[in-house]
Protein backbone atom coordinates (compact mmCIF):
# COMPACT_ATOMS: atom_id res chain seq x y z
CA UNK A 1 202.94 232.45 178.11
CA UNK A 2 199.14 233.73 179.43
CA UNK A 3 196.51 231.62 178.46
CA UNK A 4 195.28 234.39 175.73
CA UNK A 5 198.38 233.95 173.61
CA UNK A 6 198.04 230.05 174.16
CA UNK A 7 194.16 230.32 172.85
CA UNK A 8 195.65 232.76 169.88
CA UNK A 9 198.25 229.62 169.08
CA UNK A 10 195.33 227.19 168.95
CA UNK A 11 193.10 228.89 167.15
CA UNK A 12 195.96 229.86 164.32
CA UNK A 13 196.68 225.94 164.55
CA UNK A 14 193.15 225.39 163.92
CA UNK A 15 192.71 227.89 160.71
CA UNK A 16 196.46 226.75 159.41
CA UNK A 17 195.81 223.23 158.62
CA UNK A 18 198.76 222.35 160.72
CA UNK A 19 198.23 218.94 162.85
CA UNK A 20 201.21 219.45 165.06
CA UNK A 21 203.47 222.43 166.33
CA UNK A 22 206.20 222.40 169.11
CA UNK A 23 207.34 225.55 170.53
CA UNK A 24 210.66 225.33 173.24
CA UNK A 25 212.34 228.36 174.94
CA UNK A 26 214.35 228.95 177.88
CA UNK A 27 211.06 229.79 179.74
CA UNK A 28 208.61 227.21 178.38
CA UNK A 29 207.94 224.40 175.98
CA UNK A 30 204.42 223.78 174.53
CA UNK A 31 203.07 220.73 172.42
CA UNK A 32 199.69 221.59 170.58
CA UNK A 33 198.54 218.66 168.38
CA UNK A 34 195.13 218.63 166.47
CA UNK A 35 193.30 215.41 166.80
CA UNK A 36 190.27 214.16 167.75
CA UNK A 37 190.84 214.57 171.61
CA UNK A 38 192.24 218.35 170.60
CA UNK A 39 194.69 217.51 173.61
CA UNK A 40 196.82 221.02 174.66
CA UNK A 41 200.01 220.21 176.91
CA UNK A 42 201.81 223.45 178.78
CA UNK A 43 204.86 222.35 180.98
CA UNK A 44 206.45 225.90 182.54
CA UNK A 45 210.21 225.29 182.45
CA UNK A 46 211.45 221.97 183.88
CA UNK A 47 210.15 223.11 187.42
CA UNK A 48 206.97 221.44 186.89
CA UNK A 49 206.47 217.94 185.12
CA UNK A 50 202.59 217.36 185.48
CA UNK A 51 200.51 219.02 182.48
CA UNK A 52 198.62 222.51 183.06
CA UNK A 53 195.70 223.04 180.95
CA UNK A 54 195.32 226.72 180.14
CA UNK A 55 192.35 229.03 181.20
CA UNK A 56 190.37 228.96 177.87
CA UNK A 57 189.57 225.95 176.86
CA UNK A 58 190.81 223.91 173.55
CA UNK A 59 187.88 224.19 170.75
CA UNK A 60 184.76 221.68 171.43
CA UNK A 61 184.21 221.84 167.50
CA UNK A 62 186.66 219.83 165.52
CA UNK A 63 188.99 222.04 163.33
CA UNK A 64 188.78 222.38 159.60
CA UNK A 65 190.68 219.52 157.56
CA UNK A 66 193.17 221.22 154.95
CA UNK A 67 192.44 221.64 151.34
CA UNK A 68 189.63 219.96 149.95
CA UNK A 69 189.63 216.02 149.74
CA UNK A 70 190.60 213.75 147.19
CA UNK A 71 187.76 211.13 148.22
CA UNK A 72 184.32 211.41 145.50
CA UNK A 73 181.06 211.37 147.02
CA UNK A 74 179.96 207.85 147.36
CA UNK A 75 177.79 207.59 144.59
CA UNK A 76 180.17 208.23 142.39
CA UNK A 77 182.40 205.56 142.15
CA UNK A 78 182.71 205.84 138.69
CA UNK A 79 184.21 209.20 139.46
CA UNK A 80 186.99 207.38 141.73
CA UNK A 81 188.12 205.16 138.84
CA UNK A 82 188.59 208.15 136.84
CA UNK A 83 190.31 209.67 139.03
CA UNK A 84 192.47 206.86 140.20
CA UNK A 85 194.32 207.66 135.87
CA UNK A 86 195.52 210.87 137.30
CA UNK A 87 199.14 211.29 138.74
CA UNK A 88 198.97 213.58 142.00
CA UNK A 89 201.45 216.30 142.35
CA UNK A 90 201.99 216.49 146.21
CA UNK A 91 203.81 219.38 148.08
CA UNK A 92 207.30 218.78 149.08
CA UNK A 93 207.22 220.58 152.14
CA UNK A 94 204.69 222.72 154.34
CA UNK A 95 204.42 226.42 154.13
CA UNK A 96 202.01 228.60 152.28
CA UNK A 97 200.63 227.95 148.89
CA UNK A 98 201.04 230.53 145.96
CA UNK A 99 200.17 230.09 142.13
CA UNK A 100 201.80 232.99 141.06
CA UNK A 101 204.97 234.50 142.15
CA UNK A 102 202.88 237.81 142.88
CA UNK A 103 199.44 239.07 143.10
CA UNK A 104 199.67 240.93 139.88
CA UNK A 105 201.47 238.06 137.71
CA UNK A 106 199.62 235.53 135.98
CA UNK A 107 199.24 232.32 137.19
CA UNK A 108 201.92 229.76 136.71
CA UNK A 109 199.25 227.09 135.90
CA UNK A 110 195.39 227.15 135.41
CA UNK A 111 193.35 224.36 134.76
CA UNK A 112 193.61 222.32 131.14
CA UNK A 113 197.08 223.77 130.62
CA UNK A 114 199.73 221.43 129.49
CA UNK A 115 202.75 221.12 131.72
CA UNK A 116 206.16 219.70 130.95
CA UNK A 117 208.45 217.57 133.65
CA UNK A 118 210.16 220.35 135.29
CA UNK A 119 207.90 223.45 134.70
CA UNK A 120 207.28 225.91 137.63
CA UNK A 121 203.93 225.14 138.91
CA UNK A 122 203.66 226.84 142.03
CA UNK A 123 205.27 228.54 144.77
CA UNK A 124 205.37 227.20 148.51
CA UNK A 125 206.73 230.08 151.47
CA UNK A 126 208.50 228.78 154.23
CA UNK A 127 210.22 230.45 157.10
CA UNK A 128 210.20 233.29 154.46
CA UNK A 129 211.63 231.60 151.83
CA UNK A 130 209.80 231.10 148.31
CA UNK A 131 210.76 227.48 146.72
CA UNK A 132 209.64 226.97 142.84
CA UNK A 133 207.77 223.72 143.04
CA UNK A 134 208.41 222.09 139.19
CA UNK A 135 206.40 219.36 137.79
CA UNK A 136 207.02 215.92 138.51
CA UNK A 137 205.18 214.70 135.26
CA UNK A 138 204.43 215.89 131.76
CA UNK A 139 200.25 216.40 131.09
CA UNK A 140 197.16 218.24 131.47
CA UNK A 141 196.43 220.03 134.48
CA UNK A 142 193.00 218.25 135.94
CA UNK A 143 192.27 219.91 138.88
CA UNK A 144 193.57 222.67 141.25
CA UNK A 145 193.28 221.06 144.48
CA UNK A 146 194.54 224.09 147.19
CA UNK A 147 193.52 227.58 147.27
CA UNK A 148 195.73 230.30 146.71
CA UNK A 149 197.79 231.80 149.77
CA UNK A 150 196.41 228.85 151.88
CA UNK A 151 198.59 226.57 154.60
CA UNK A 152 199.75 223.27 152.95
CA UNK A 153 201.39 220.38 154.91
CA UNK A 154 204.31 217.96 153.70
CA UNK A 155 202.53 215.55 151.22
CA UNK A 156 199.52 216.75 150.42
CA UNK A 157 197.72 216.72 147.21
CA UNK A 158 198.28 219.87 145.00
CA UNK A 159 197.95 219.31 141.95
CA UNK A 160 196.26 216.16 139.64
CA UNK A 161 197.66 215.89 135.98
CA UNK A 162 196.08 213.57 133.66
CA UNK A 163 199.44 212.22 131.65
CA UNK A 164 198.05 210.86 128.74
């Protein structure tokens, strides 16, 4: 693997939201994980055990977090206790967000809609596969918390439904 296609892998990591990726062949295995100390680990085969950091450096800038955040601003705290009535719908596994099953249908849920336990409320892609995610909950759709078409990661906050 040159050091272009490793840079290429990072910087996909980086725009993907994805904290950790593993890639193993017959030739190579490489470990990229996000974190603070954007470590990059490149072993060629199992002829070499010590670590070779590629030619282009990992990026200096920490990487964008995915989706926006569930946390208010800090003066709001009344904000956080009204949040804290809403059920989170979470994704079930990684892959790539959709809220319609095409670009020209509708959307399976906008905000303020009511939803039943076991509606379709999104789509998630993965490894070219496209899984109906169904509501966990009966309520009112509060807040769409992941753009369309973007990267989501096991667990993370899609949806919140106020239940009442």
């Amino acid at each position: 693997m040159k050091a272009k296609e490793i840079q290429d892998l990072i910087d996909f990591i980086a725009k993907s939201g994805l904290n950790k990726v593993n890639i193993e062949t017959e030739e190579f295995k490489i470990s990229v994980k996000r974190d603070p100390d954007q470590k990059v680990k490149y072993v060629k085969d199992n002829s070499s055990s010590a670590p070779a950091q590629p030619h282009a450096p990992a990026p200096a800038a920490p990487a964008p977090q995915p989706g926006p955040t569930l946390v208010p601003a800090p003066a709001a705290p009344a904000a956080a206790s009204e949040e804290s009535r809403y059920i989170t719908i979470k994704a079930p596994m990684i892959g790539t967000f959709y809220r319609s099953s095409s670009p020209e249908a509708p959307l399976f849920v906008n905000v303020g809609d009511e939803v039943k336990k076991g509606q379709v409320i999104c789509i998630i892609e993965a490894m070219k596969l496209f899984n109906e995610i169904e509501s966990e909950v009966s309520g009112k759709i509060v807040k769409v918390l992941v753009d369309n078409a973007s990267p989501v990661e096991y667990d993370q906050p899609l949806f919140l439904v106020d239940p009442s």
